[in-house]
Protein backbone atom coordinates (compact mmCIF):
# COMPACT_ATOMS: atom_id res chain seq x y z
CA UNK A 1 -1.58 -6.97 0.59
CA UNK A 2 -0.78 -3.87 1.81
CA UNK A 3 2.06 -3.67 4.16
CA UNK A 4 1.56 -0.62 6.04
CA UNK A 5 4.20 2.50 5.94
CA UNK A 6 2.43 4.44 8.88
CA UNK A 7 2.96 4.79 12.48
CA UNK A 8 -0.23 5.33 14.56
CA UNK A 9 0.83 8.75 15.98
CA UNK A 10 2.21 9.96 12.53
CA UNK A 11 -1.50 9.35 11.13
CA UNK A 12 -2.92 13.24 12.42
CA UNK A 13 -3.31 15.56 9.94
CA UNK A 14 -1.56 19.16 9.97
CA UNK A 15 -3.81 21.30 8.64
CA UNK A 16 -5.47 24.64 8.33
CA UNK A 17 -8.73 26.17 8.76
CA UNK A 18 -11.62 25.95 5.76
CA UNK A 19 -10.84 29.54 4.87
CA UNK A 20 -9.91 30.05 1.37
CA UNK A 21 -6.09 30.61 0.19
CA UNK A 22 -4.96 34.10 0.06
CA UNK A 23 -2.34 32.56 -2.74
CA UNK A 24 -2.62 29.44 -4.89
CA UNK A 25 0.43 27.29 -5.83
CA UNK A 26 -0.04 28.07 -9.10
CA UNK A 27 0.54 31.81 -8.62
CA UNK A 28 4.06 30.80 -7.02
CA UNK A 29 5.57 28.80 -9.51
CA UNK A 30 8.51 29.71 -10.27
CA UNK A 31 8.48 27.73 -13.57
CA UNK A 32 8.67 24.34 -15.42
CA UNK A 33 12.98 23.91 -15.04
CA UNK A 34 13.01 26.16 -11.46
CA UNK A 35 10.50 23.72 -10.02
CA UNK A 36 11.96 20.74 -11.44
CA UNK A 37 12.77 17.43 -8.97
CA UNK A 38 14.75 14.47 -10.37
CA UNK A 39 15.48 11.63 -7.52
CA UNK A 40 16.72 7.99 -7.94
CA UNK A 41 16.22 5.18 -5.18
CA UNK A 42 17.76 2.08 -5.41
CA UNK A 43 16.49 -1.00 -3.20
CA UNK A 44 18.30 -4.21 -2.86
CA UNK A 45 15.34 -7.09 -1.41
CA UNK A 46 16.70 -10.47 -0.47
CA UNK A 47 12.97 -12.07 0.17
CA UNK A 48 12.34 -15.84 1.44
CA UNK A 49 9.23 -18.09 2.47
CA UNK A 50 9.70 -21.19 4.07
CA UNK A 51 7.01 -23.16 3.83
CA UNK A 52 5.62 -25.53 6.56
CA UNK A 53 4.04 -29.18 6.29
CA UNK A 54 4.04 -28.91 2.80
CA UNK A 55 2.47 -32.53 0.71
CA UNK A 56 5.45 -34.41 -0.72
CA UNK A 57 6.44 -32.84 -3.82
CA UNK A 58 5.64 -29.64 -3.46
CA UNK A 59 7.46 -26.19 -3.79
CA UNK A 60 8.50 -25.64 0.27
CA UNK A 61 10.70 -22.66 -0.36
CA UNK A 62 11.33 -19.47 -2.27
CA UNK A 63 14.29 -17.40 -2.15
CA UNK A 64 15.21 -14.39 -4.47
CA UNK A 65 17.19 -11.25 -3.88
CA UNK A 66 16.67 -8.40 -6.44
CA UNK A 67 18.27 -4.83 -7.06
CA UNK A 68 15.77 -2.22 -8.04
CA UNK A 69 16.29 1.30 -9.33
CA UNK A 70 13.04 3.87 -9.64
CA UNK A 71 13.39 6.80 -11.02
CA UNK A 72 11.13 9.91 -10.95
CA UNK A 73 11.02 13.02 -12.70
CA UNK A 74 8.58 15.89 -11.66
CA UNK A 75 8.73 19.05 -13.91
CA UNK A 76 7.19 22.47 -12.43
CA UNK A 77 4.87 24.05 -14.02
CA UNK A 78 4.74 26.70 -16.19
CA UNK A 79 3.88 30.44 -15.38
CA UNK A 80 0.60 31.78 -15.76
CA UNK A 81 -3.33 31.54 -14.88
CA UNK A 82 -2.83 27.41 -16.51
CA UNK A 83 0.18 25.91 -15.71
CA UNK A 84 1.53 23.05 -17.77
CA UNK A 85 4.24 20.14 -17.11
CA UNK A 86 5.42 16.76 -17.36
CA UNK A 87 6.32 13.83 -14.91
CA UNK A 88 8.35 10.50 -15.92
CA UNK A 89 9.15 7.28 -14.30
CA UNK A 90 11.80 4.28 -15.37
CA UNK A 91 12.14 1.05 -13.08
CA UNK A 92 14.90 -1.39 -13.85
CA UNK A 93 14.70 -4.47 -11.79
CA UNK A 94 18.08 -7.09 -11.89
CA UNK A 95 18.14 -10.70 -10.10
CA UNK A 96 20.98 -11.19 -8.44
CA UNK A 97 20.38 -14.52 -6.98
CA UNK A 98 17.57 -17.23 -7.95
CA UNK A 99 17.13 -20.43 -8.91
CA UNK A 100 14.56 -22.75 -10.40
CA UNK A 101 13.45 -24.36 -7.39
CA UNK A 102 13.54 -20.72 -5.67
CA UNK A 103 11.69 -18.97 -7.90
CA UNK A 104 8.22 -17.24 -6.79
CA UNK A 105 8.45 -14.49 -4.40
CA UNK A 106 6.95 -12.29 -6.68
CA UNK A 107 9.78 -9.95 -7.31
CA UNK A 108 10.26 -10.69 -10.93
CA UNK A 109 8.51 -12.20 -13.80
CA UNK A 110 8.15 -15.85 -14.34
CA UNK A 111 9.35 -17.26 -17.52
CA UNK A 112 8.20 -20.41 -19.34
CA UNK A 113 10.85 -22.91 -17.85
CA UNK A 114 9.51 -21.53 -14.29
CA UNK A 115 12.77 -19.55 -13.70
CA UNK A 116 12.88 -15.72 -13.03
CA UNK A 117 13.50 -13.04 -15.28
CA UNK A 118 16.96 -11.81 -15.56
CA UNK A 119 15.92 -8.01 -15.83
CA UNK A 120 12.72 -6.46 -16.27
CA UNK A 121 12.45 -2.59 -16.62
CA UNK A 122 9.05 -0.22 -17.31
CA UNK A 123 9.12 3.51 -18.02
CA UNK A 124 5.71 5.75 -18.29
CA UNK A 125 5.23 9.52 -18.01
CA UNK A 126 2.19 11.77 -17.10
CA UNK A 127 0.78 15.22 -18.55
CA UNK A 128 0.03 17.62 -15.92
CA UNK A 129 -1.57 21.12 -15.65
CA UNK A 130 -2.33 23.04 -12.84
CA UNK A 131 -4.98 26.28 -11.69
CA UNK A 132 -4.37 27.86 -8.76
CA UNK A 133 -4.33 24.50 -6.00
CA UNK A 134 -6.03 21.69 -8.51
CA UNK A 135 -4.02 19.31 -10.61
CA UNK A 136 -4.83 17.89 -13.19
CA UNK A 137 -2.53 14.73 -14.46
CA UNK A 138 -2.74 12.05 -17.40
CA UNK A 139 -0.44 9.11 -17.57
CA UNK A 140 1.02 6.66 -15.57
CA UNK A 141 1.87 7.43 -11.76
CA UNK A 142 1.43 6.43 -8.29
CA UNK A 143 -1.71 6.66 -5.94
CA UNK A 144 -2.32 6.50 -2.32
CA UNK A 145 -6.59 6.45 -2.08
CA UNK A 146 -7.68 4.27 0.21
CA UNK A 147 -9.90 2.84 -2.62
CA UNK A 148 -7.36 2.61 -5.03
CA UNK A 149 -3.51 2.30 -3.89
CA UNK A 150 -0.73 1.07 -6.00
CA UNK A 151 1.31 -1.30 -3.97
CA UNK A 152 5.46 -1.26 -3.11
CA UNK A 153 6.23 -4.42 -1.12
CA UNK A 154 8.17 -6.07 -3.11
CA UNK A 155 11.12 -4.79 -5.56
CA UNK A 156 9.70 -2.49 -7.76
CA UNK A 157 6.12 -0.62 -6.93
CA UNK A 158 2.67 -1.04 -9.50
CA UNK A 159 1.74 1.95 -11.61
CA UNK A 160 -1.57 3.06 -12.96
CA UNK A 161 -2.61 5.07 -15.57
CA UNK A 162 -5.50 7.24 -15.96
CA UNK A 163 -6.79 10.72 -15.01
CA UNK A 164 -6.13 12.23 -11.14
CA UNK A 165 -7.62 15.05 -10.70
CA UNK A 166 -6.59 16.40 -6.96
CA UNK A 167 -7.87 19.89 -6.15
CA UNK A 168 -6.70 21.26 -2.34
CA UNK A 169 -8.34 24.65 -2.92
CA UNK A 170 -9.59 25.03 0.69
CA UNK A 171 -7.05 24.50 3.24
CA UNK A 172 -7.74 21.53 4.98
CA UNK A 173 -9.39 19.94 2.64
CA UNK A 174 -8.50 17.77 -0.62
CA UNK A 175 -10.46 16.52 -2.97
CA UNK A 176 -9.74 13.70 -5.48
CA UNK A 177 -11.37 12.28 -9.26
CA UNK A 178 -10.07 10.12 -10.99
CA UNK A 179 -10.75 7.69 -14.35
CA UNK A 180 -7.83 4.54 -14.47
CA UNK A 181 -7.89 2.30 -17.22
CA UNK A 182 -4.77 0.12 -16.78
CA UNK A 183 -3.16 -1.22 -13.70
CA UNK A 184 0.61 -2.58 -14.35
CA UNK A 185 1.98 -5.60 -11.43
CA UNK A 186 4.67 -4.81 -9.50
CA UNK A 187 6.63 -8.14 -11.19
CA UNK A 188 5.49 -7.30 -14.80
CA UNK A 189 6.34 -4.75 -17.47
CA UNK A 190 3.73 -5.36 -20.11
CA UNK A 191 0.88 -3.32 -19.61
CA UNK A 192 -2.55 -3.92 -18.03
CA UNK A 193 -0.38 -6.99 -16.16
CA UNK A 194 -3.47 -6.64 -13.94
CA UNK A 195 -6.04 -5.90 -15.71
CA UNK A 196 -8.58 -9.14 -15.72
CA UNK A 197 -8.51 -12.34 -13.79
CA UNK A 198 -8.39 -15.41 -15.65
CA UNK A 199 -11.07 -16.97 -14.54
CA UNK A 200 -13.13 -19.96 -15.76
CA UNK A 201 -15.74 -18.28 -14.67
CA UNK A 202 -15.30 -15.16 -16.25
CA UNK A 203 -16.26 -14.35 -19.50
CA UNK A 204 -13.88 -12.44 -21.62
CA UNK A 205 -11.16 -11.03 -19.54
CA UNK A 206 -9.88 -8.29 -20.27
CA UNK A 207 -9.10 -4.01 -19.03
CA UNK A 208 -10.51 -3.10 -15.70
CA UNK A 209 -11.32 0.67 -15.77
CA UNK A 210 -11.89 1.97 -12.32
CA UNK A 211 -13.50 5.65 -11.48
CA UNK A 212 -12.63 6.81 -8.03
CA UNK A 213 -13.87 9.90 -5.94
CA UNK A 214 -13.35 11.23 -2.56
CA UNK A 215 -11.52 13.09 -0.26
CA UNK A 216 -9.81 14.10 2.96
CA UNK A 217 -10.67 16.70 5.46
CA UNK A 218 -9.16 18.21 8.73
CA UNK A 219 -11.86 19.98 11.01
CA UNK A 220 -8.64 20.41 13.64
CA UNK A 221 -4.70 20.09 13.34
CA UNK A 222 -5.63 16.49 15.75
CA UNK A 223 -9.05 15.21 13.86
CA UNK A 224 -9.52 14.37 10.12
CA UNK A 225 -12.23 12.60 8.01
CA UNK A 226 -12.11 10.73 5.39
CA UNK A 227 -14.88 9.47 2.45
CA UNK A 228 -14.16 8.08 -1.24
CA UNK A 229 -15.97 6.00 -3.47
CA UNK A 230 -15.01 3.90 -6.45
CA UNK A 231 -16.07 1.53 -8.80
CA UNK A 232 -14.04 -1.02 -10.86
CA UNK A 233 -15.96 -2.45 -13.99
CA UNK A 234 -17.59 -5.86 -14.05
CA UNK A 235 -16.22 -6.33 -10.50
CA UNK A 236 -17.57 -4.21 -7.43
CA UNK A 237 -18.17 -0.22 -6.24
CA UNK A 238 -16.63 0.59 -2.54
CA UNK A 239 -17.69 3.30 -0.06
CA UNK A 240 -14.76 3.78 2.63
CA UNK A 241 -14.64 5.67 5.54
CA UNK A 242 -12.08 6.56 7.89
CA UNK A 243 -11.95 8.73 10.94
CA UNK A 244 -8.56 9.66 13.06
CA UNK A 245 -8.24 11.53 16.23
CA UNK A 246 -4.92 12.38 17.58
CA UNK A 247 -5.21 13.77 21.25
CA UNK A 248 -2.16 15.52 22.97
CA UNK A 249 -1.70 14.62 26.92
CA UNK A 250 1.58 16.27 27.26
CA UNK A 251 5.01 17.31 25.70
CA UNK A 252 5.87 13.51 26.00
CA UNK A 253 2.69 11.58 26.03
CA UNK A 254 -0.41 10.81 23.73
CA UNK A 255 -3.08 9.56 22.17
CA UNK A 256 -4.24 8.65 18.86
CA UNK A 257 -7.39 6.88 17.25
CA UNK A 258 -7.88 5.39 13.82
CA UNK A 259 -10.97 4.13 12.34
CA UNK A 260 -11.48 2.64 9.15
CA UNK A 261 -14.32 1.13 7.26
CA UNK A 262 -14.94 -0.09 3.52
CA UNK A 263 -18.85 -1.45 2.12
CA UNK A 264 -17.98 -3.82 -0.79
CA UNK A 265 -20.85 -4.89 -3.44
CA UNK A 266 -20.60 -6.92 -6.10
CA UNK A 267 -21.08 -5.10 -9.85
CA UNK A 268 -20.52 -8.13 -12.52
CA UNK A 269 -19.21 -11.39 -12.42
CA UNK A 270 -15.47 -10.99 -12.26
CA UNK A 271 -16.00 -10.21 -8.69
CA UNK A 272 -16.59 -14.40 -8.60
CA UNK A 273 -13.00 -14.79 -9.41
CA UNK A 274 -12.43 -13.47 -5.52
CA UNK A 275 -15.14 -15.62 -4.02
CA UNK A 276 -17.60 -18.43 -4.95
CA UNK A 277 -20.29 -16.01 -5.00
CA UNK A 278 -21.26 -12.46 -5.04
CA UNK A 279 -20.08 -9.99 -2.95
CA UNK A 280 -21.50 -8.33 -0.14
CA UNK A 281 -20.00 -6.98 3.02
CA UNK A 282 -18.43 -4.97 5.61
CA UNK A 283 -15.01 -4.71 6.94
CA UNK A 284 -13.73 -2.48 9.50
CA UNK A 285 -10.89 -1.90 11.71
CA UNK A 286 -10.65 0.07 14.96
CA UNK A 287 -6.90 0.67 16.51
CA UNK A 288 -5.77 2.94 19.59
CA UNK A 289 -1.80 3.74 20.06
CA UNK A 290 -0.59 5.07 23.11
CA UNK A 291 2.86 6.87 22.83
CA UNK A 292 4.73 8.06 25.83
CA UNK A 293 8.48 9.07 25.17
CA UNK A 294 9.99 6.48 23.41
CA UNK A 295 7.05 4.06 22.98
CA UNK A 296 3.75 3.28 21.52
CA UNK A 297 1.58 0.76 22.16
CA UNK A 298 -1.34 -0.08 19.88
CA UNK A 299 -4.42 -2.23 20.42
CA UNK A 300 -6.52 -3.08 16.98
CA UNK A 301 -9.51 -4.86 16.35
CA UNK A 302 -10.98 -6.04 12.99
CA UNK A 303 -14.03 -7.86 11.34
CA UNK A 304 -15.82 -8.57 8.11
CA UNK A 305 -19.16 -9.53 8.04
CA UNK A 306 -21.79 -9.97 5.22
CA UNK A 307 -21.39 -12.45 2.10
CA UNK A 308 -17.28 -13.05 1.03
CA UNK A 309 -14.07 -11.88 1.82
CA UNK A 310 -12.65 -8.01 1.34
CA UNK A 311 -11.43 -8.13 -1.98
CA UNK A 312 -9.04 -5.90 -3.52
CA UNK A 313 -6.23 -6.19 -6.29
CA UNK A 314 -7.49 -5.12 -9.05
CA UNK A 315 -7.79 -1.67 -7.75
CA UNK A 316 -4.25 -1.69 -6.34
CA UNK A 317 -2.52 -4.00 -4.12
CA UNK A 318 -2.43 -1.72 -1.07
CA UNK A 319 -6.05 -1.15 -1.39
CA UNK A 320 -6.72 -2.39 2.13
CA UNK A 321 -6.60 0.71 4.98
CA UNK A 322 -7.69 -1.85 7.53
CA UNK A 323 -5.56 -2.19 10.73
CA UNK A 324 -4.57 -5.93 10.68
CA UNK A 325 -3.54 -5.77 7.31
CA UNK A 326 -0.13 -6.90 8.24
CA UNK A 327 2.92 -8.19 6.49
CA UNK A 328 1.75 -11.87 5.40
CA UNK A 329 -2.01 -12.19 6.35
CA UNK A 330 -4.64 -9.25 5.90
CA UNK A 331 -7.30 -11.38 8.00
CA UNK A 332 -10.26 -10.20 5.91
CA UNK A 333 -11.98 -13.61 5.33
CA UNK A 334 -15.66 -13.69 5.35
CA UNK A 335 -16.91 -13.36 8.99
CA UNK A 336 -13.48 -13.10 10.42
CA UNK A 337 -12.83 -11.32 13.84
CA UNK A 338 -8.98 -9.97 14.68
CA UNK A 339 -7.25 -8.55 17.51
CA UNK A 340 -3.49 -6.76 17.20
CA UNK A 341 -1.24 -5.94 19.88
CA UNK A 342 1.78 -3.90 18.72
CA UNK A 343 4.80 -2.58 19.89
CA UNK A 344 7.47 0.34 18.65
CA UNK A 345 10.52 1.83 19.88
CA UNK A 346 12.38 4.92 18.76
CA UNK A 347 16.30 4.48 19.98
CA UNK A 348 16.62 9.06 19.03
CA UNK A 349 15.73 8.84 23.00
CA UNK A 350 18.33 6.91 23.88
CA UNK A 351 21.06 8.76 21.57
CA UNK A 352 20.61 6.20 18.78
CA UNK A 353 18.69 8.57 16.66
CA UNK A 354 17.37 6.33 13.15
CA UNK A 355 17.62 3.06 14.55
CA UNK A 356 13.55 1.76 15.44
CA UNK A 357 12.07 -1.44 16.52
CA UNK A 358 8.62 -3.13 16.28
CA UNK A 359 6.63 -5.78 17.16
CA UNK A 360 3.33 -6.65 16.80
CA UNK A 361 0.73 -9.99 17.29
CA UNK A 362 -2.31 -10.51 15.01
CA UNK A 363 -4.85 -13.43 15.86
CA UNK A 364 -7.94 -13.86 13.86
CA UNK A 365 -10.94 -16.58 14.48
CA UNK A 366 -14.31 -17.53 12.98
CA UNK A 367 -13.30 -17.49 9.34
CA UNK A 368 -15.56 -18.35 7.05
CA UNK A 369 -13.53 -20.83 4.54
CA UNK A 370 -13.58 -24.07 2.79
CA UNK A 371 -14.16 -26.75 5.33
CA UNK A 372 -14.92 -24.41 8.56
CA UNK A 373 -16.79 -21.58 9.40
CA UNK A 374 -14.14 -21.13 12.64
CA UNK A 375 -11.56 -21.00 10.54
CA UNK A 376 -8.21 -19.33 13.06
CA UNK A 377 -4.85 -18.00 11.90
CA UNK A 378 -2.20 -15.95 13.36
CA UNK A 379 0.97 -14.19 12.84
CA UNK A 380 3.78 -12.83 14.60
CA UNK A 381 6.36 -9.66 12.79
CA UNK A 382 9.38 -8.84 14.09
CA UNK A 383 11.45 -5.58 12.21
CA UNK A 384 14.74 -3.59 12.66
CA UNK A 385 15.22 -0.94 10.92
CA UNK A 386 18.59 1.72 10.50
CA UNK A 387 18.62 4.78 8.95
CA UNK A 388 21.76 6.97 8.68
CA UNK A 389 21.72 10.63 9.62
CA UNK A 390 24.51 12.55 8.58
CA UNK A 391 27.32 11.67 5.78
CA UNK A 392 28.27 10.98 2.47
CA UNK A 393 25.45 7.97 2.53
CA UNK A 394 22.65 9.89 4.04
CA UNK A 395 19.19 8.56 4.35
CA UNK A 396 20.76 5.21 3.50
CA UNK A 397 18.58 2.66 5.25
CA UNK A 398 18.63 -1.23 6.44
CA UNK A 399 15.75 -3.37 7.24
CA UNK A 400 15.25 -6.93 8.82
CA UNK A 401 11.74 -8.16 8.64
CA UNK A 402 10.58 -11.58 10.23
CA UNK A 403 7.15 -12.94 10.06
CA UNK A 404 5.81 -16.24 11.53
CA UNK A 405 2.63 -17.05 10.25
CA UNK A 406 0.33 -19.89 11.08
CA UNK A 407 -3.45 -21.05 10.33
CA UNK A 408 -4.02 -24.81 11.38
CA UNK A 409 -7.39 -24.35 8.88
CA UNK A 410 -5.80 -23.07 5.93
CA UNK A 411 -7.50 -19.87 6.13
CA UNK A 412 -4.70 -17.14 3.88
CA UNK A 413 -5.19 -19.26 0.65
CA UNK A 414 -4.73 -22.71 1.81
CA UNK A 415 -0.82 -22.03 3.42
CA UNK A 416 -1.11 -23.38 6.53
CA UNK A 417 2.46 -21.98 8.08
CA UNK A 418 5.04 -19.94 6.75
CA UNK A 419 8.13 -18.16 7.69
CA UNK A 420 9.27 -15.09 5.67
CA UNK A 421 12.49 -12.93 5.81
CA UNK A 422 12.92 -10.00 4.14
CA UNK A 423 16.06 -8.04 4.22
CA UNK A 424 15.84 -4.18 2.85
CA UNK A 425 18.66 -2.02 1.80
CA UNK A 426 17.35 1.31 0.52
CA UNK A 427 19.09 4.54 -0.69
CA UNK A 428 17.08 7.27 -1.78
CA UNK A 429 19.00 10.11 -4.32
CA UNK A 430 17.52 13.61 -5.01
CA UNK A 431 19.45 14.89 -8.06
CA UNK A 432 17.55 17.98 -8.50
């Protein structure tokens, strides 16, 4: 699921007008070493489910904690009309405390006596060449599209590789193409750990290739669009929309409105591996955040309708721009309705800048699952979160996330009540 990194009233877009750039990046680089960034974060994740009114027998608790290291290397490019470079990435991920009966939060892999992995590291790098504002890269990296999204909730983020092809010749606007062929899981190392669902019902399982097009653009520094388009072989195409609309009151007050909106169809029978049957709906989320001073308060509402649930996962596990998408549950079951009352508090106001709270309070009804078609969950999230300003440790950041979840019908894959804690320690290192 994707856990979502934005706040409501950072969503508006700074931009430009739609007139064309006097001077492209390309004709200011100042060269493959000059350009050069090399940065290291490490993330320590203690992670833990407790799990509710479990059947006798069963597994009613996991409970890892994992040290991760990512590093990224991004070259500049080379001088001239057709500018050339390289990128590279290395993840090591380390268990520092498990156990057999603890094992499955998904932060390492599984092996076959059902413990966790000691280590587990990957490494990739990308080809890259640039003219004037459009980018060309090849190899394995990260993406952000709404349609395809590589997911970082857990210890060490999902990579894809492919073509990305991201062009931001007029100012305001950017425009993305792109051709992925393997999808690698954020507990895995081998590659494609993605890349087909073994399913009974699906006949020879094996690389998903997904195409992906779209873009982003800002009519106004307060209102941007959105559109993309993608389609993941043997499983479904998606249209998404979105539509955001910050609007100023005052120095200290304001407003801002997100909409969001993804048409999912069924294109070959893998897509059965996500439902019983084929494919064929709408899911879209509506949210408004009110921030005055210190505080924002956001109001969200969400629904599918049409045949099955919004699927995603095979195109990235933070494929899912939808409001309610929340830290446990992403209520997106087949006729489901959701509402979302949230809460967030910046302490800088209060001369405790780097320190933030939230809140928030999900409930979702008439699910369409196994057994009911009023199928209700809910969950509650409660986070803390540090980050230091100044110093030796810099940027340096803590993070206590709580979530209470609860569905008396089963509806988030047949766990009925959960509690999760997840404790974050992250420290972020720019070499060069």
């Amino acid at each position: 699921m994707r856990v979502m990194k934005w706040s409501m009233i950072a969503l508006a877009v700074a931009a430009g007008t739609s007139q064309m750039a006097i001077a492209s990046s390309q004709s200011e680089s100042k060269g493959f070493i000059e350009d050069s960034q090399l940065s290291v974060k490490t993330r320590m994740l203690y992670f833990s489910r407790d799990f509710r009114n479990v059947p006798s027998g069963d597994q009613s608790r996991v409970e890892e904690t994992g040290l991760g290291f990512l590093g990224t290397y991004e070259s500049g490019f080379t001088q001239g009309t057709v500018g050339f470079g390289v990128d590279a990435i290395g993840m090591l991920g380390l268990k520092l405390d498990s156990g057999k009966g603890r094992a499955g939060t998904g932060q390492f892999p599984t092996g076959s006596d059902g413990r966790s992995e000691d280590s587990f590291s990957e490494g990739g790098g990308a080809i890259k060449l640039r003219v004037s504002d459009t980018v060309l890269k090849y190899g394995t990296q990260f993406t952000a599209m709404p349609v395809l999204a590589t997911d970082d909730s857990r210890l060490l983020p999902e990579t894809v590789e492919g073509f990305l092809v991201t062009s931001n010749e007029i100012k305001g606007l950017e425009l993305n193409a792109g051709h992925f062929t393997a999808l690698n899981a954020q507990s895995q190392s081998y590659h494609d750990s993605i890349g087909g669902l073994n399913d009974d019902r699906v006949k020879n399982p094996g690389l998903t290739k997904a195409d992906v097009f779209g873009g982003t653009y800002s009519f106004t520094d307060t209102l941007s669009t959105s559109l993309y388009y993608s389609k993941v072989e043997d499983y479904w195409r998606k249209y998404y929309a979105n539509v955001n609309w910050a609007l100023p009151i005052n120095d200290d007050q304001g407003l801002v409105f997100d909409f969001n909106i993804y048409d999912t169809k069924s294109d070959g029978d893998r897509a059965r591996a996500f439902d019983g049957d084929k494919l064929d709906n709408r899911a879209f989320s509506l949210s408004a955040a009110y921030n005055i001073g210190a505080h924002t308060f956001t109001l969200a509402h969400q629904r599918v309708s049409g045949d099955g649930d919004y699927a995603y996962g095979v195109d990235g596990g933070g494929s899912i721009f939808l409001a309610n998408s929340i830290a446990r549950s992403d209520f997106n079951a087949e006729d489901e309705k959701s509402w979302q009352a949230r809460y967030d508090l910046n302490m800088a106001s209060y001369g405790v800048p780097g320190l933030s709270f939230m809140t928030r309070y999900v409930r979702g009804s008439d699910a369409n699952v196994e057994g009911t078609t009023n199928g209700k969950e809910w969950e509650r999230d409660i986070e803390a979160k540090y980050v230091l300003q100044e110093g030796a440790a810099k940027d340096l950041s803590f993070r206590v996330r709580q979530a209470t979840y609860r569905s008396g019908d089963g509806v988030y894959y047949g766990s009925p009540s959960i509690d999760e804690l997840r404790l974050i320690v992250e420290y972020p290192l720019s070499i060069l």
